[in-house]
C-alpha atoms as a PDB file:
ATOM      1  CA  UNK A   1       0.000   0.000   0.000  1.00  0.00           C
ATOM      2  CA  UNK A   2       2.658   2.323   1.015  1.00  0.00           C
ATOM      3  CA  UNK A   3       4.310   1.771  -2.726  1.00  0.00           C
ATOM      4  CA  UNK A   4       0.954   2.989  -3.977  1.00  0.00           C
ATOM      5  CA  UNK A   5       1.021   6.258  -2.080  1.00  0.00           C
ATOM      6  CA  UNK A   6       4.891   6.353  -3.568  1.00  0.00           C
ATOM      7  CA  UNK A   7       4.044   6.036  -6.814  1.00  0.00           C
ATOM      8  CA  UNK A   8       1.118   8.709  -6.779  1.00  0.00           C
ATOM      9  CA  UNK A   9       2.614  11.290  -4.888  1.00  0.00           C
ATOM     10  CA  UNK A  10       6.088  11.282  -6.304  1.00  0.00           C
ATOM     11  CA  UNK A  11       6.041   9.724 -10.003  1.00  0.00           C
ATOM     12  CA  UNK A  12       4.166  10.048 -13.494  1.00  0.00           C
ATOM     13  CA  UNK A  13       0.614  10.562 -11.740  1.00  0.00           C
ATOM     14  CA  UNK A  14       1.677  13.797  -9.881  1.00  0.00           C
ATOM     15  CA  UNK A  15       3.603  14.845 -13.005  1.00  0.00           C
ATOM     16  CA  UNK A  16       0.774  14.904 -15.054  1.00  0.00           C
ATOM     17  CA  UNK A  17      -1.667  15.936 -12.931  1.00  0.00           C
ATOM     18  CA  UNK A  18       0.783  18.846 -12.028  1.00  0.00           C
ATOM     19  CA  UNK A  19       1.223  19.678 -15.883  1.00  0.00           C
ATOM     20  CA  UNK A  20      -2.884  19.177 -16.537  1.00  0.00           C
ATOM     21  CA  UNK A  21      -3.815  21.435 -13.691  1.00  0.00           C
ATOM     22  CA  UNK A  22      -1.624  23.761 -14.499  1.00  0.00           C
ATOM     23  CA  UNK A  23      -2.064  23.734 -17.904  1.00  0.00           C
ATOM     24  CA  UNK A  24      -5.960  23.988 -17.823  1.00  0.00           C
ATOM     25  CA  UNK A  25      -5.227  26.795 -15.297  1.00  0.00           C
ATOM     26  CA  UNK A  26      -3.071  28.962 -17.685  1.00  0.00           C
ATOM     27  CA  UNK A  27      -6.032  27.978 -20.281  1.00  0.00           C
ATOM     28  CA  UNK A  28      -8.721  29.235 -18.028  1.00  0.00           C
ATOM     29  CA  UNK A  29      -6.738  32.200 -16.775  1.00  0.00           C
ATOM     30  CA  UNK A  30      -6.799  31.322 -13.248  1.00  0.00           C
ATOM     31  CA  UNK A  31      -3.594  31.859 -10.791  1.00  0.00           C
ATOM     32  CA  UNK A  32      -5.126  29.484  -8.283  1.00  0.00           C
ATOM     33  CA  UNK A  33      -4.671  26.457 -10.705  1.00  0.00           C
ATOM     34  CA  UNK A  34      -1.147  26.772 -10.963  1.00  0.00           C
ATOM     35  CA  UNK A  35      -0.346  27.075  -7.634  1.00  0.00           C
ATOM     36  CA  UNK A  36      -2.306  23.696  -7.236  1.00  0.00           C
ATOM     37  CA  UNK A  37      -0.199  22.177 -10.229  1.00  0.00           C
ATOM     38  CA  UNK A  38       3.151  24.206  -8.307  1.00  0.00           C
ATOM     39  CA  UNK A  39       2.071  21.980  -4.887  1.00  0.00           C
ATOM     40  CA  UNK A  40       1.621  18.928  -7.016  1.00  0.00           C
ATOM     41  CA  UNK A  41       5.121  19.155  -8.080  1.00  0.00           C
ATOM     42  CA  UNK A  42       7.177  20.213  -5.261  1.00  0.00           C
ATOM     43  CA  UNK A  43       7.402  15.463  -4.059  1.00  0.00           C
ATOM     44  CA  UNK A  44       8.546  14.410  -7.938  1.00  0.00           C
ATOM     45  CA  UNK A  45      10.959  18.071  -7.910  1.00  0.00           C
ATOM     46  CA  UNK A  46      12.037  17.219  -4.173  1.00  0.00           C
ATOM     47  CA  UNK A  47      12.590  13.480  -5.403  1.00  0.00           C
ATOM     48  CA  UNK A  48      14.366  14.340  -9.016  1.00  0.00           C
ATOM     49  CA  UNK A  49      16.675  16.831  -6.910  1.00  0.00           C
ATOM     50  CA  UNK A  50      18.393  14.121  -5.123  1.00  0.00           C
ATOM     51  CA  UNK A  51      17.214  15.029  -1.896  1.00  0.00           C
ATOM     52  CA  UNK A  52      18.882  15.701   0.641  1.00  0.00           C
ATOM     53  CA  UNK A  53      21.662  17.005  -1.195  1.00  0.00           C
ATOM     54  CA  UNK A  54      20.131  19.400  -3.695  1.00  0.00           C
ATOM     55  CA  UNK A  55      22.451  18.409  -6.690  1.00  0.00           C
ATOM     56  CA  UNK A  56      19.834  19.045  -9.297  1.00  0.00           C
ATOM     57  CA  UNK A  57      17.871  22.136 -10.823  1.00  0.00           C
ATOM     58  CA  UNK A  58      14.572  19.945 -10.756  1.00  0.00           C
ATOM     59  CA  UNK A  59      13.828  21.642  -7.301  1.00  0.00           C
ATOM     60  CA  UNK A  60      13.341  24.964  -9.727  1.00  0.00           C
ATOM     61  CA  UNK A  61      10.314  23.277 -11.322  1.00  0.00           C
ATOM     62  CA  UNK A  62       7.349  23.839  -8.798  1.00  0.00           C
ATOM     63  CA  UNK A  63       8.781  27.352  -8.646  1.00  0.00           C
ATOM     64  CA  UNK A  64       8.136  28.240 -11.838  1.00  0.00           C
ATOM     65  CA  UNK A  65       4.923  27.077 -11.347  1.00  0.00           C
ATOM     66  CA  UNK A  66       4.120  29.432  -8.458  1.00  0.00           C
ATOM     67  CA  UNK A  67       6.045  32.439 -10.343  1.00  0.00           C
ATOM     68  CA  UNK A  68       3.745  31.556 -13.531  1.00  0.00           C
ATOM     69  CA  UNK A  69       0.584  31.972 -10.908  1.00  0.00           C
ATOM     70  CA  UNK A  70       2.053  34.989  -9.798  1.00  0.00           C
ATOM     71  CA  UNK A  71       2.734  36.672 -13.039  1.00  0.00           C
ATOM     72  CA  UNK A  72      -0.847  35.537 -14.590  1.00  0.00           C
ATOM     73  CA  UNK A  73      -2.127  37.231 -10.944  1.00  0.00           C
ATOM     74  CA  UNK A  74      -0.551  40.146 -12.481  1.00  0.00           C
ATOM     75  CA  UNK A  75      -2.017  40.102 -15.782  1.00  0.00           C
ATOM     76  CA  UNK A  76       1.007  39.216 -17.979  1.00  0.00           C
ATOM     77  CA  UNK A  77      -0.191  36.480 -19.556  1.00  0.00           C
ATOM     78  CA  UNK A  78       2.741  35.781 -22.322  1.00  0.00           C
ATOM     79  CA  UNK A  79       5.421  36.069 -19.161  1.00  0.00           C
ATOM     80  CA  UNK A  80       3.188  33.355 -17.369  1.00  0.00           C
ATOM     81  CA  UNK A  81       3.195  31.213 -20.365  1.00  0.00           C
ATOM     82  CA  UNK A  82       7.117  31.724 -20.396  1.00  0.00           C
ATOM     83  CA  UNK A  83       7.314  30.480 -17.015  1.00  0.00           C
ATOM     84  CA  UNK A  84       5.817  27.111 -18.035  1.00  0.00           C
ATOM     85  CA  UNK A  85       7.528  26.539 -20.958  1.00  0.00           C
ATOM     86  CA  UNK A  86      10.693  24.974 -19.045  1.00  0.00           C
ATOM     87  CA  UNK A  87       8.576  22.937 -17.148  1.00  0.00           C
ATOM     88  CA  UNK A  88       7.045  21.380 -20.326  1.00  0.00           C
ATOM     89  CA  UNK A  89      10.342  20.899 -21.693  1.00  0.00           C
ATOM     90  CA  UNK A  90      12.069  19.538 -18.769  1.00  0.00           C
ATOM     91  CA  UNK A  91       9.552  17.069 -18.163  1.00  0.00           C
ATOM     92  CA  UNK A  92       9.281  15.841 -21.606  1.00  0.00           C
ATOM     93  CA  UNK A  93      13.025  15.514 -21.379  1.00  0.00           C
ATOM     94  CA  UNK A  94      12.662  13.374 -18.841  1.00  0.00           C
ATOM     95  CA  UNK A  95       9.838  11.100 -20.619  1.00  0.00           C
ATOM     96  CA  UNK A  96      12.322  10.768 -23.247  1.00  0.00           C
ATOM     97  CA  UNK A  97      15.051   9.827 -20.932  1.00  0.00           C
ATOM     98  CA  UNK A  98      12.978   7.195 -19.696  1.00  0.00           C
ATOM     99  CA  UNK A  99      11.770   5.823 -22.860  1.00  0.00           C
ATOM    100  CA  UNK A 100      14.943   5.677 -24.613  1.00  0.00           C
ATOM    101  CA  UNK A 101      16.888   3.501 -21.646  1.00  0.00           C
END
């Protein structure tokens, strides 16, 4: 059971609910969204940073995520957009990563 919880809290699920949420949130224009998707992916970030020793940028991700919710708060919609692109990219990097081994 306790693999379960794992695997939803820190892999694929909680990426792609992350990305959905905040996705549909940048969609909808609403800054609440993407702080949802942000919380969703501060486990997989912590986990992909190689916790406890930060040694990776993937901590950066959920951050993005809350600066995107802050700048669409703001009413700059493009910047917001900006903010997820890396987020998009890393994470398909990653899918790749993992398909390809």
């Amino acid at each position: 059971m306790s693999g379960l919880l794992a695997a939803v809290f820190f892999g694929w699920t909680a990426i792609l609910a992350a990305l959905i949420v905040s996705g549909v949130g940048l969609i909808l224009k609403r800054w609440g969204w993407l702080l949802v998707g942000g919380a969703l992916m501060l486990p997989p970030a912590w986990l992909f940073s190689g916790y406890p020793a930060i040694r990776g940028a993937a901590f950066l991700l959920p951050l993005l995520l809350f600066a995107a919710a802050l700048a669409l708060w703001k009413r700059k919609f493009f910047l917001a957009w900006l903010l997820y692109l890396p987020v998009i990219t890393a994470i398909a990097w990653l899918a790749v990563s993992v398909l390809l081994q």
